[in-house]
C-alpha atoms as a PDB file:
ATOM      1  CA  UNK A   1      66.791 176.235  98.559  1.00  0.00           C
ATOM      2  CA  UNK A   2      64.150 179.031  97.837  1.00  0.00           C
ATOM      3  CA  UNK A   3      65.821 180.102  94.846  1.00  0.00           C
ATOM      4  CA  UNK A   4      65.910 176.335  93.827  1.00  0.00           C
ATOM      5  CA  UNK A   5      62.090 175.738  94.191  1.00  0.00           C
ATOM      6  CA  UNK A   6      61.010 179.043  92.391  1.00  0.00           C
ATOM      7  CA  UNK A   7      62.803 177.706  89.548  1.00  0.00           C
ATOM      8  CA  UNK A   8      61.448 174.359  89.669  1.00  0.00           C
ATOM      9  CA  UNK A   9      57.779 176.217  89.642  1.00  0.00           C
ATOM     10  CA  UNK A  10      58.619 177.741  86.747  1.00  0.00           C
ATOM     11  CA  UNK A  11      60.035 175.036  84.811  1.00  0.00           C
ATOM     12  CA  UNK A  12      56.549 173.395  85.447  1.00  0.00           C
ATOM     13  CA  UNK A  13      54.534 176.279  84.626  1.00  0.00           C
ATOM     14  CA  UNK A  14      56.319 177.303  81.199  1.00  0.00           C
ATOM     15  CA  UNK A  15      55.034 174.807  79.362  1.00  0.00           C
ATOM     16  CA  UNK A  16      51.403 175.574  80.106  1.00  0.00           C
ATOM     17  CA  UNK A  17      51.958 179.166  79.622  1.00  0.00           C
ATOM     18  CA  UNK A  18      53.451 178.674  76.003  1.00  0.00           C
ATOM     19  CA  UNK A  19      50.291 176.044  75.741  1.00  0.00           C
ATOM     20  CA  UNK A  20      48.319 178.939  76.652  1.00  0.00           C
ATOM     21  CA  UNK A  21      49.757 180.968  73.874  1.00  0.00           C
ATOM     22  CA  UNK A  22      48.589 178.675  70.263  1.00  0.00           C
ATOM     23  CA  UNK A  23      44.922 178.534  70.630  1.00  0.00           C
ATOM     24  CA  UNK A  24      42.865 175.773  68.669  1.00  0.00           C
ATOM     25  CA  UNK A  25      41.597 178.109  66.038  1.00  0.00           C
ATOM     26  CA  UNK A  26      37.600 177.951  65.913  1.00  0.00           C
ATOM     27  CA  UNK A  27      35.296 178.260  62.700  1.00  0.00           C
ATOM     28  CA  UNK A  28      31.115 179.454  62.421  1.00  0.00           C
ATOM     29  CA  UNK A  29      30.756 175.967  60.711  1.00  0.00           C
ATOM     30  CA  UNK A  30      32.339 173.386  58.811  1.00  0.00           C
ATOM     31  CA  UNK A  31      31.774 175.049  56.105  1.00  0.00           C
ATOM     32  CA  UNK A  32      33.395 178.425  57.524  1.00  0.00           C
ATOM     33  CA  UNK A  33      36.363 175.339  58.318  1.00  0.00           C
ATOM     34  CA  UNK A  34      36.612 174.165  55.008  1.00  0.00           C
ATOM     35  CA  UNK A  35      37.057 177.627  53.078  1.00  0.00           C
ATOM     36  CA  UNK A  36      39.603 178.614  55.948  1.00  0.00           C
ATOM     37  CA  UNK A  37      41.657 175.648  55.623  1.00  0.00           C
ATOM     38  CA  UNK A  38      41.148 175.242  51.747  1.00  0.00           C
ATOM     39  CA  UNK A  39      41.125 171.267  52.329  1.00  0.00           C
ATOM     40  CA  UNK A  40      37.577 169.243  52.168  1.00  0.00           C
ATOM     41  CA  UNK A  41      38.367 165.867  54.351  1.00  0.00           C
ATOM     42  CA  UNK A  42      36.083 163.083  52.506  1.00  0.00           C
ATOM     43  CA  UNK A  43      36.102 159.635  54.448  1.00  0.00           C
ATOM     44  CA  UNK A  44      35.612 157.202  52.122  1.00  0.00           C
ATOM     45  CA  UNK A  45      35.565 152.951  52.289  1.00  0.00           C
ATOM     46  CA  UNK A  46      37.426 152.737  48.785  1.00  0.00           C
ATOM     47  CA  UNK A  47      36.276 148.719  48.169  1.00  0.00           C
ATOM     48  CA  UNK A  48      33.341 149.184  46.356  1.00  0.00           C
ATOM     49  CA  UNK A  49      34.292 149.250  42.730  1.00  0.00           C
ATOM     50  CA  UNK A  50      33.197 151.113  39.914  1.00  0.00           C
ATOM     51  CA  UNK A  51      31.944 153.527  43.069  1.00  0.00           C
ATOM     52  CA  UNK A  52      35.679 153.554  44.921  1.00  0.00           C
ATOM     53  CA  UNK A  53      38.670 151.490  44.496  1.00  0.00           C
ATOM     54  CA  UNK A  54      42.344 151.700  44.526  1.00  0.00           C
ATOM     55  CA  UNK A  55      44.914 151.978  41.356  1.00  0.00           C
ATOM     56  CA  UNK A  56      47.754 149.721  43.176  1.00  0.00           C
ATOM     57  CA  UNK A  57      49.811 150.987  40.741  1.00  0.00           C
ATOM     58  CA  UNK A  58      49.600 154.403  42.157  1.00  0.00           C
ATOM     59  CA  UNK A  59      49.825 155.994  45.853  1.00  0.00           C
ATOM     60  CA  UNK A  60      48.962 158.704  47.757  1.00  0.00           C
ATOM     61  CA  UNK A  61      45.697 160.430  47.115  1.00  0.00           C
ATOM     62  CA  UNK A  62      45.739 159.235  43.588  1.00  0.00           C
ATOM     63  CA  UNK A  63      45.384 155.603  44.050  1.00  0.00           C
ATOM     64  CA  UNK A  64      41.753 156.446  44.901  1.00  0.00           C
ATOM     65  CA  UNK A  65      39.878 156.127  42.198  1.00  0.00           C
ATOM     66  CA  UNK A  66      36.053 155.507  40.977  1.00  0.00           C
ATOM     67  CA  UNK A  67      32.578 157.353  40.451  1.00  0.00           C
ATOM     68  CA  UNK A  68      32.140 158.872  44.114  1.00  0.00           C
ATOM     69  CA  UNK A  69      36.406 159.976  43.989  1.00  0.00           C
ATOM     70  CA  UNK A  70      35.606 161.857  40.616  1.00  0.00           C
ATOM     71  CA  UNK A  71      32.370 163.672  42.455  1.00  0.00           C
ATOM     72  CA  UNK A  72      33.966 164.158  45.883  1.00  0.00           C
ATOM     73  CA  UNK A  73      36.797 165.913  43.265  1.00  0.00           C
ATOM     74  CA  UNK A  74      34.297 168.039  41.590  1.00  0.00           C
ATOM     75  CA  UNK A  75      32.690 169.321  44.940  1.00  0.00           C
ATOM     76  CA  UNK A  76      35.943 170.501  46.555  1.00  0.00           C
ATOM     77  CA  UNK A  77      36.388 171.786  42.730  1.00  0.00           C
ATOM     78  CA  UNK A  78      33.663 173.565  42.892  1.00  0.00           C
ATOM     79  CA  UNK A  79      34.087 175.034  46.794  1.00  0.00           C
ATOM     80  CA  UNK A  80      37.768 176.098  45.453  1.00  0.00           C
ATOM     81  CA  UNK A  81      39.735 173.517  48.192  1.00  0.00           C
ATOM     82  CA  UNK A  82      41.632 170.651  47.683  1.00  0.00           C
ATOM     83  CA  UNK A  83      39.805 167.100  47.885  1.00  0.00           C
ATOM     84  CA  UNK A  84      41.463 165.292  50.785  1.00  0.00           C
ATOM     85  CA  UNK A  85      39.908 161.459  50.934  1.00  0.00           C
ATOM     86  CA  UNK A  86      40.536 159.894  54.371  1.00  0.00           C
ATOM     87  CA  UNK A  87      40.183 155.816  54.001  1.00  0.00           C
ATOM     88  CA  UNK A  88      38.815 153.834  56.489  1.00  0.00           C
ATOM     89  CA  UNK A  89      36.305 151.032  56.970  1.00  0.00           C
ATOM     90  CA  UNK A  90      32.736 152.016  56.024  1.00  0.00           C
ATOM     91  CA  UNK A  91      31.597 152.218  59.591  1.00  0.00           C
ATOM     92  CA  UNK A  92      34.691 154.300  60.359  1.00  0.00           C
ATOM     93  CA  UNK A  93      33.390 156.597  57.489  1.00  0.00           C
ATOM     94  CA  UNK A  94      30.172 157.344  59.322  1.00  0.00           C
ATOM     95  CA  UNK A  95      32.083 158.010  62.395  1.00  0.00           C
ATOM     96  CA  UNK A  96      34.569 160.216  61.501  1.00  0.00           C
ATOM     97  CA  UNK A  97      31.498 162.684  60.178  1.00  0.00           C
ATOM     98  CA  UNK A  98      29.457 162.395  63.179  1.00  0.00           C
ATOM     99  CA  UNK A  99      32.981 163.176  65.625  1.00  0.00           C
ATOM    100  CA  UNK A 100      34.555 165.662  63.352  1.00  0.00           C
ATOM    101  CA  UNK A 101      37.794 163.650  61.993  1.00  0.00           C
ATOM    102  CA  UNK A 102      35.718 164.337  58.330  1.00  0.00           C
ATOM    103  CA  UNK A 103      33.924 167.330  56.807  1.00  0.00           C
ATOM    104  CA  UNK A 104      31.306 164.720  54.669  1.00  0.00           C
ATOM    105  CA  UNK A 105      31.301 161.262  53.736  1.00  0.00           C
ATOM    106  CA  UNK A 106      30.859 160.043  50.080  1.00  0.00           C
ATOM    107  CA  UNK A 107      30.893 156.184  50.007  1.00  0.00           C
ATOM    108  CA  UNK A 108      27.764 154.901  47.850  1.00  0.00           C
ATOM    109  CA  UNK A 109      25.344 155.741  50.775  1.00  0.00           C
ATOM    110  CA  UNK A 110      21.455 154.896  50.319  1.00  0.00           C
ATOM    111  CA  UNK A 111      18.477 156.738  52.776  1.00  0.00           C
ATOM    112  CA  UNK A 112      18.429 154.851  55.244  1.00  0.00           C
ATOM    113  CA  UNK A 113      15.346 156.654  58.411  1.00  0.00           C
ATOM    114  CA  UNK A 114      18.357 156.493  60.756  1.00  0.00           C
ATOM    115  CA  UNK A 115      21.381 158.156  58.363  1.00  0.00           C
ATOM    116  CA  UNK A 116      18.424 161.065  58.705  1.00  0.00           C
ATOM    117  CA  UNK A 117      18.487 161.280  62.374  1.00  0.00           C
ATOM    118  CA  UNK A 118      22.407 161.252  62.714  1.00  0.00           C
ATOM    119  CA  UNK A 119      23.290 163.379  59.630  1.00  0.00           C
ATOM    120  CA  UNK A 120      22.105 165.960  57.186  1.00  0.00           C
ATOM    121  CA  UNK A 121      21.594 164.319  53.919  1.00  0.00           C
ATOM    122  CA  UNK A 122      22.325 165.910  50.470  1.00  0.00           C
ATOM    123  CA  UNK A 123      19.495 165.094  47.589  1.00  0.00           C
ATOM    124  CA  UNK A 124      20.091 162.303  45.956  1.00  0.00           C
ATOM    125  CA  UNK A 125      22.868 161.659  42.511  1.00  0.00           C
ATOM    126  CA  UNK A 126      22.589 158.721  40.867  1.00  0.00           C
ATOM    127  CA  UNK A 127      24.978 156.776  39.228  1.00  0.00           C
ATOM    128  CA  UNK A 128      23.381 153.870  37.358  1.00  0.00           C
ATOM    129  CA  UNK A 129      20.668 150.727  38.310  1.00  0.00           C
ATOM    130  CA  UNK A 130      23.597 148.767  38.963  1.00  0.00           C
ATOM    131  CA  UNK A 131      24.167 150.584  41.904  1.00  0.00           C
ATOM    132  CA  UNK A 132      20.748 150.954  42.969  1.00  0.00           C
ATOM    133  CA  UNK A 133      19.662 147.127  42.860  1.00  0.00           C
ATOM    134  CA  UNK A 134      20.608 144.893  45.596  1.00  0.00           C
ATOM    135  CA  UNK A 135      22.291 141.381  45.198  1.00  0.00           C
ATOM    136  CA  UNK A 136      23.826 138.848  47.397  1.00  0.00           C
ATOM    137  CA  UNK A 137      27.043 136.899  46.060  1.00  0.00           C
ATOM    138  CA  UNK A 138      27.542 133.078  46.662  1.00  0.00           C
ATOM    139  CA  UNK A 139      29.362 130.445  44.978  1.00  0.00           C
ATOM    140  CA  UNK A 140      28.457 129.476  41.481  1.00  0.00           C
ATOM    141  CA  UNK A 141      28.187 125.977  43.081  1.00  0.00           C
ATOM    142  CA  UNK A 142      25.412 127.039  44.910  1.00  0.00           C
ATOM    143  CA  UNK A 143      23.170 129.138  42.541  1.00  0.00           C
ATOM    144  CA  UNK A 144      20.901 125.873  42.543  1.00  0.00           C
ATOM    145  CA  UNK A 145      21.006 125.542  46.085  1.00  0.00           C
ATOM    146  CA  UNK A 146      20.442 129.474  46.601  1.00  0.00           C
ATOM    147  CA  UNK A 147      17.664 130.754  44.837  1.00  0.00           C
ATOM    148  CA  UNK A 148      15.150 132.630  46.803  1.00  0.00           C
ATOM    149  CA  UNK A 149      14.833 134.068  50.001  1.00  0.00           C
ATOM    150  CA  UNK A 150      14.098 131.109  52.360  1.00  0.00           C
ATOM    151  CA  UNK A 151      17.147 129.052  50.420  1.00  0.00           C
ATOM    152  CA  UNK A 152      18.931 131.259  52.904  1.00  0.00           C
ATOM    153  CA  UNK A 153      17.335 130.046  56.642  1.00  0.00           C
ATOM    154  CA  UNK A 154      20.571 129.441  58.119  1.00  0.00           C
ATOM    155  CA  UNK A 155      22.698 130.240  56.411  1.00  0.00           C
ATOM    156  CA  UNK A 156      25.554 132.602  57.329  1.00  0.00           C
ATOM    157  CA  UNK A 157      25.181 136.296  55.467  1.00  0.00           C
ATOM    158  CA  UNK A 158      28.025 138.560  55.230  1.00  0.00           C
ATOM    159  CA  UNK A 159      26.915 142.718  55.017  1.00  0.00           C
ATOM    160  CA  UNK A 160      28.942 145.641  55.709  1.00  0.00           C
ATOM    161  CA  UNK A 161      27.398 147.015  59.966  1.00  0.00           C
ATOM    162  CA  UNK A 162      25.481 149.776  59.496  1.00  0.00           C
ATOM    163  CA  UNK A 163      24.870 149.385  55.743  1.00  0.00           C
ATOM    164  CA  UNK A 164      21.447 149.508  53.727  1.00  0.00           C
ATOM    165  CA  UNK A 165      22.364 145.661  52.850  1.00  0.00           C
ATOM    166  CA  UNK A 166      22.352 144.619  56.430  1.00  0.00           C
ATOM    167  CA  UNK A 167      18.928 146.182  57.164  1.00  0.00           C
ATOM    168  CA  UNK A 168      17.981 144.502  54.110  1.00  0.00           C
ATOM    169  CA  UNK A 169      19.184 141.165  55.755  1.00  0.00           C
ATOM    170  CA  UNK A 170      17.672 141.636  58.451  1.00  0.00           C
ATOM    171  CA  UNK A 171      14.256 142.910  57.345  1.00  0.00           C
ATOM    172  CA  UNK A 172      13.897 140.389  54.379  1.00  0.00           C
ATOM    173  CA  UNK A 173      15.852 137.696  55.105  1.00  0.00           C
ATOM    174  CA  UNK A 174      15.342 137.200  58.906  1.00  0.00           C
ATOM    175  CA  UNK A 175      16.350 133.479  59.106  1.00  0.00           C
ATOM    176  CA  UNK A 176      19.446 134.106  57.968  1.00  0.00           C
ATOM    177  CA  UNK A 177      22.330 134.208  60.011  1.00  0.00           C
ATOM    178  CA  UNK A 178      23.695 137.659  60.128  1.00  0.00           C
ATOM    179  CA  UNK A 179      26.990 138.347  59.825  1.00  0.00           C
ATOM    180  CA  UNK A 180      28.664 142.066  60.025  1.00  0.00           C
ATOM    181  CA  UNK A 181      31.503 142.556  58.335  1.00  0.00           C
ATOM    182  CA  UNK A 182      33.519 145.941  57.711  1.00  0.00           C
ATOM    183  CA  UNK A 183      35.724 145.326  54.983  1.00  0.00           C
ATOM    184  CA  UNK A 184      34.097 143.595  51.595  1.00  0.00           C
ATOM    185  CA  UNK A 185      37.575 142.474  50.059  1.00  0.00           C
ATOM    186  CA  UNK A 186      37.877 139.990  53.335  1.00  0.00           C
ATOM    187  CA  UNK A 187      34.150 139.359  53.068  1.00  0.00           C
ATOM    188  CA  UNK A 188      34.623 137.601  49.447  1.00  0.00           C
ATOM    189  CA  UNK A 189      37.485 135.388  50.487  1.00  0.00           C
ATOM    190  CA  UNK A 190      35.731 134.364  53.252  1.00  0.00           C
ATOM    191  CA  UNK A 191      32.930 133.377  51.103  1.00  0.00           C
ATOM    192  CA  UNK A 192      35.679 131.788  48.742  1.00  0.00           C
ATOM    193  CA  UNK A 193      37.321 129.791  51.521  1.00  0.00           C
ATOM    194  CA  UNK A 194      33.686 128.540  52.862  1.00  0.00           C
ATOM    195  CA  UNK A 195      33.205 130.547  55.911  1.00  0.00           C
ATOM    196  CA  UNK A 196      30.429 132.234  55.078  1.00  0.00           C
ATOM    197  CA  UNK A 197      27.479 131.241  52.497  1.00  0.00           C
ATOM    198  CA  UNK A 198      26.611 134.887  51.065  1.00  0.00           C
ATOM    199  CA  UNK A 199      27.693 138.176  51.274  1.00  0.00           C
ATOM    200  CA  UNK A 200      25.791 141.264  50.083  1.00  0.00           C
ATOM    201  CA  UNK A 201      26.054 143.561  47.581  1.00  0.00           C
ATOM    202  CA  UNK A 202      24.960 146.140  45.224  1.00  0.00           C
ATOM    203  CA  UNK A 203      24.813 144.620  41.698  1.00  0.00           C
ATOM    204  CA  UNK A 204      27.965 146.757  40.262  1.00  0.00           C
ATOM    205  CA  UNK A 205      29.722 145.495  43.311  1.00  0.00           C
ATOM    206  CA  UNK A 206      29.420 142.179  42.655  1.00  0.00           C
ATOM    207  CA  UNK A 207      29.627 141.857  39.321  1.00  0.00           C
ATOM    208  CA  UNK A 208      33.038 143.722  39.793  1.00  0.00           C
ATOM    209  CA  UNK A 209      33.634 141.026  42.501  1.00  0.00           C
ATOM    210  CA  UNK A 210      33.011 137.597  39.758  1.00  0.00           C
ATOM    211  CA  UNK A 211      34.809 139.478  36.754  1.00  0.00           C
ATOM    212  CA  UNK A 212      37.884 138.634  39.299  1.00  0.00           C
ATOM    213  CA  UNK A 213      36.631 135.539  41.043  1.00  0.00           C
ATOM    214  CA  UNK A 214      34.640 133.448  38.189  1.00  0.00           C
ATOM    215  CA  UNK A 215      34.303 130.640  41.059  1.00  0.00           C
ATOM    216  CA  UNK A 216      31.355 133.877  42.496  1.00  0.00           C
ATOM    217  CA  UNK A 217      27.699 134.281  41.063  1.00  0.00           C
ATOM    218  CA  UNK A 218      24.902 136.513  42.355  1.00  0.00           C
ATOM    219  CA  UNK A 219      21.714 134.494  43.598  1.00  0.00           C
ATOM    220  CA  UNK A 220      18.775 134.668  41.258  1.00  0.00           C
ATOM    221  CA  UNK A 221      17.251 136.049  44.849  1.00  0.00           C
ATOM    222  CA  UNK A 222      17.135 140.279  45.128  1.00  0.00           C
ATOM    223  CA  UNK A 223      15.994 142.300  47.660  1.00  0.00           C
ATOM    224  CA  UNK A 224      12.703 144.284  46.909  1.00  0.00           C
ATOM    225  CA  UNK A 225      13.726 147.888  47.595  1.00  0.00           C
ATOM    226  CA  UNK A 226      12.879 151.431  45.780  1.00  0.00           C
ATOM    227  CA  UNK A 227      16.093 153.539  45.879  1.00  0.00           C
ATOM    228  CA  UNK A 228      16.231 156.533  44.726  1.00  0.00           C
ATOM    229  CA  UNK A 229      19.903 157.080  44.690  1.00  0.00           C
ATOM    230  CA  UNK A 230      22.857 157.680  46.431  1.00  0.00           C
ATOM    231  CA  UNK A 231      23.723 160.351  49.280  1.00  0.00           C
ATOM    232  CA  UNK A 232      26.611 162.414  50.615  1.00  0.00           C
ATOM    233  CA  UNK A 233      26.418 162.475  54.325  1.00  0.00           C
ATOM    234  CA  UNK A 234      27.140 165.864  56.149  1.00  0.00           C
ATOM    235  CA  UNK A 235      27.303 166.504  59.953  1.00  0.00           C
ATOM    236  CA  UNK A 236      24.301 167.266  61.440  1.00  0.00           C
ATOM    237  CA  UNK A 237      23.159 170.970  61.976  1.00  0.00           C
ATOM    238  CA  UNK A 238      25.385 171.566  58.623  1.00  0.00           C
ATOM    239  CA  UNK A 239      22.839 173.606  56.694  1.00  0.00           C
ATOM    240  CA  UNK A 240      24.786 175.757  54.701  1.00  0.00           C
ATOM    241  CA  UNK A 241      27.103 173.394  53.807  1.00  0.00           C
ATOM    242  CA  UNK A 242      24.341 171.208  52.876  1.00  0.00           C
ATOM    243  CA  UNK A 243      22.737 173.783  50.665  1.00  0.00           C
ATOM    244  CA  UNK A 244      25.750 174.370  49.113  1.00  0.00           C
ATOM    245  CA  UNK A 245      26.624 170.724  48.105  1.00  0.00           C
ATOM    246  CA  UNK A 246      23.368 170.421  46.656  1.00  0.00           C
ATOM    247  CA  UNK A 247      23.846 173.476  44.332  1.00  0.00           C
ATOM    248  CA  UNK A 248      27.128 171.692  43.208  1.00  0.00           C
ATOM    249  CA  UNK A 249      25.158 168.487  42.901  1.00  0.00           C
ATOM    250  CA  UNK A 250      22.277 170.140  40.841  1.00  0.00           C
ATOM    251  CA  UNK A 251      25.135 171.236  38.352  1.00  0.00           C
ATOM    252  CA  UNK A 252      26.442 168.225  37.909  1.00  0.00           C
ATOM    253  CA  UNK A 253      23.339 166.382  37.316  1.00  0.00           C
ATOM    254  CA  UNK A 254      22.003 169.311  34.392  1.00  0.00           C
ATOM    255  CA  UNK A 255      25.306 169.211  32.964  1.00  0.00           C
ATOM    256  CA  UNK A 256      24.351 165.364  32.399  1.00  0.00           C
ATOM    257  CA  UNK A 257      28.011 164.444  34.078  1.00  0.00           C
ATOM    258  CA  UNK A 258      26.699 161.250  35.925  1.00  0.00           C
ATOM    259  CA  UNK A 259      26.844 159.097  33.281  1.00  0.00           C
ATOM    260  CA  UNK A 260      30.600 160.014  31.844  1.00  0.00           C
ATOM    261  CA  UNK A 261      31.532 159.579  35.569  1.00  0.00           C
ATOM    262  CA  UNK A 262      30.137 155.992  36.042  1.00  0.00           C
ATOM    263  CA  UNK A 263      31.395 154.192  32.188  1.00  0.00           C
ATOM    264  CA  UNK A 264      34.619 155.910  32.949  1.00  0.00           C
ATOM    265  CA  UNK A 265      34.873 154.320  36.465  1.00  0.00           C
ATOM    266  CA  UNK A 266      33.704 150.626  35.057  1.00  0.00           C
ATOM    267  CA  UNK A 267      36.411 151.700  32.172  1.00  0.00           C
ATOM    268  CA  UNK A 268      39.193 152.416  34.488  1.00  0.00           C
ATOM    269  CA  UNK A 269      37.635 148.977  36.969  1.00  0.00           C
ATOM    270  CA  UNK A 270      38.116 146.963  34.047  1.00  0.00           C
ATOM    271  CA  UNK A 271      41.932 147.933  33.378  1.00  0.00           C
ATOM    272  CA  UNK A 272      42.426 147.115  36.695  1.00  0.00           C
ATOM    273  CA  UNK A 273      41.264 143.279  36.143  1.00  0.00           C
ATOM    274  CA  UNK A 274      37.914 144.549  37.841  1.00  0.00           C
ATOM    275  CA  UNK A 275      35.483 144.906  35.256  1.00  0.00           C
ATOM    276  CA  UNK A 276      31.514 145.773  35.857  1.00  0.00           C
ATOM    277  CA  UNK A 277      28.781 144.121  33.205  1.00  0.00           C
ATOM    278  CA  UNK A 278      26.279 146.189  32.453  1.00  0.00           C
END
């Protein structure tokens, strides 16, 4: 009976023993991770075309396509890793930095006072005024009906939680009804199939939105905002890692590849039945 109960306390024991053995291995920083594991992890809410979008006709990492795919490429390019783009809902995105499950996010971010206070922020790239101004999308029905700000007391506003557009809601059009929403694909049929009145957007975005869905306008309304440009977000603390995507970022914009990036992502949008007026 002895001999039977040592060996049941060892049976229980091994396991923790040989857990004991494969350490999580540690790193001085993400960036000290990154270089380690050779892999940059990018979350990234891939349904905001020309900026990211899927190539159904691919899968895989390569079906992720657009402007902030071909930077997020060029960084790990640059850091000598391989790009690695995690997709998930935009909030997700945000998330997954702050907890770890991402190295950076890249998803057509604007400053926003509280992205400061959560994140380190790289300077600013930009990748056109169609990305820069901000929209809201309705029905061509209604562009009579929804022309200026208080056309919209009421009415029920679709804009991605934690966004720049749904601080814009709420700051500028504060009679609205406010309505968070985490995917924007959904967030157009719902305004197709009358559920909701408006959704937000950034201009490119929903222009690339009516080139599939003529039945969609924007509203002659547009928010008053000065935007400097776009941001990649970085875990907070991150300073090295934020010095060094700015360095990459600097080369990018002197070699004057901004521009090539964007008409090549509204070029590649269009193919794809998702074109983006200028």
């Amino acid at each position: 009976m002895k001999k039977l109960c040592r060996l049941l306390a060892l049976a229980l024991a091994l396991p923790f023993a040989l857990c004991g053995c494969k350490q999580a291995e540690s790193y001085a920083s993400v960036l000290d991770k990154i270089q380690k594991t050779g892999r940059l992890v990018v979350s990234m809410s891939p349904d905001f075309a020309p900026m990211e979008f899927t190539d159904a006709s691919k899968t895989g990492q390569d079906q992720y396509v657009g402007f902030d795919v071909t930077l997020a490429g060029y960084i790990a390019d640059a850091l000598g890793v391989e790009l690695v783009i995690e997709a998930m809902d935009f909030t997700a995105c945000q998330a997954a930095v702050a907890e770890g499950g991402a190295d950076i996010s890249i998803s057509g971010y604007s400053y926003m006072p509280e992205r400061a206070e959560n994140f380190n922020l790289s300077d600013f790239y930009y990748a056109g005024d169609n990305e820069s101004e901000q929209c809201i999308l309705i029905l061509a029905s209604n562009a009579d009906a929804l022309k200026t700000g208080e056309d919209f007391a009421g009415k029920k506003v679709s804009a991605q939680n934690a966004s720049l557009q749904m601080s814009l809601l709420s700051e500028q059009l504060p009679d609205a009804v406010a309505n968070p929403i985490v995917d924007l694909n959904t967030a157009v049929q719902e305004l197709i199939n009358g559920y909701v009145d408006a959704v937000c957007v950034a201009k490119g975005n929903g222009e690339a939105f009516i080139a599939t869905y003529p039945e969609l306008a924007l509203s002659e309304f547009q928010f008053a905002i000065e935007d400097e440009g776009n941001l990649v977000l970085i875990p907070k603390g991150e300073d090295e890692l934020t010095a060094k995507i700015n360095e990459i970022l600097k080369g990018a914009y002197d070699a004057g590849l901004y521009g090539g990036w964007y008409a090549d992502a509204k070029a590649l949008a269009a193919t794809l039945g998702i074109d983006v007026s200028e």
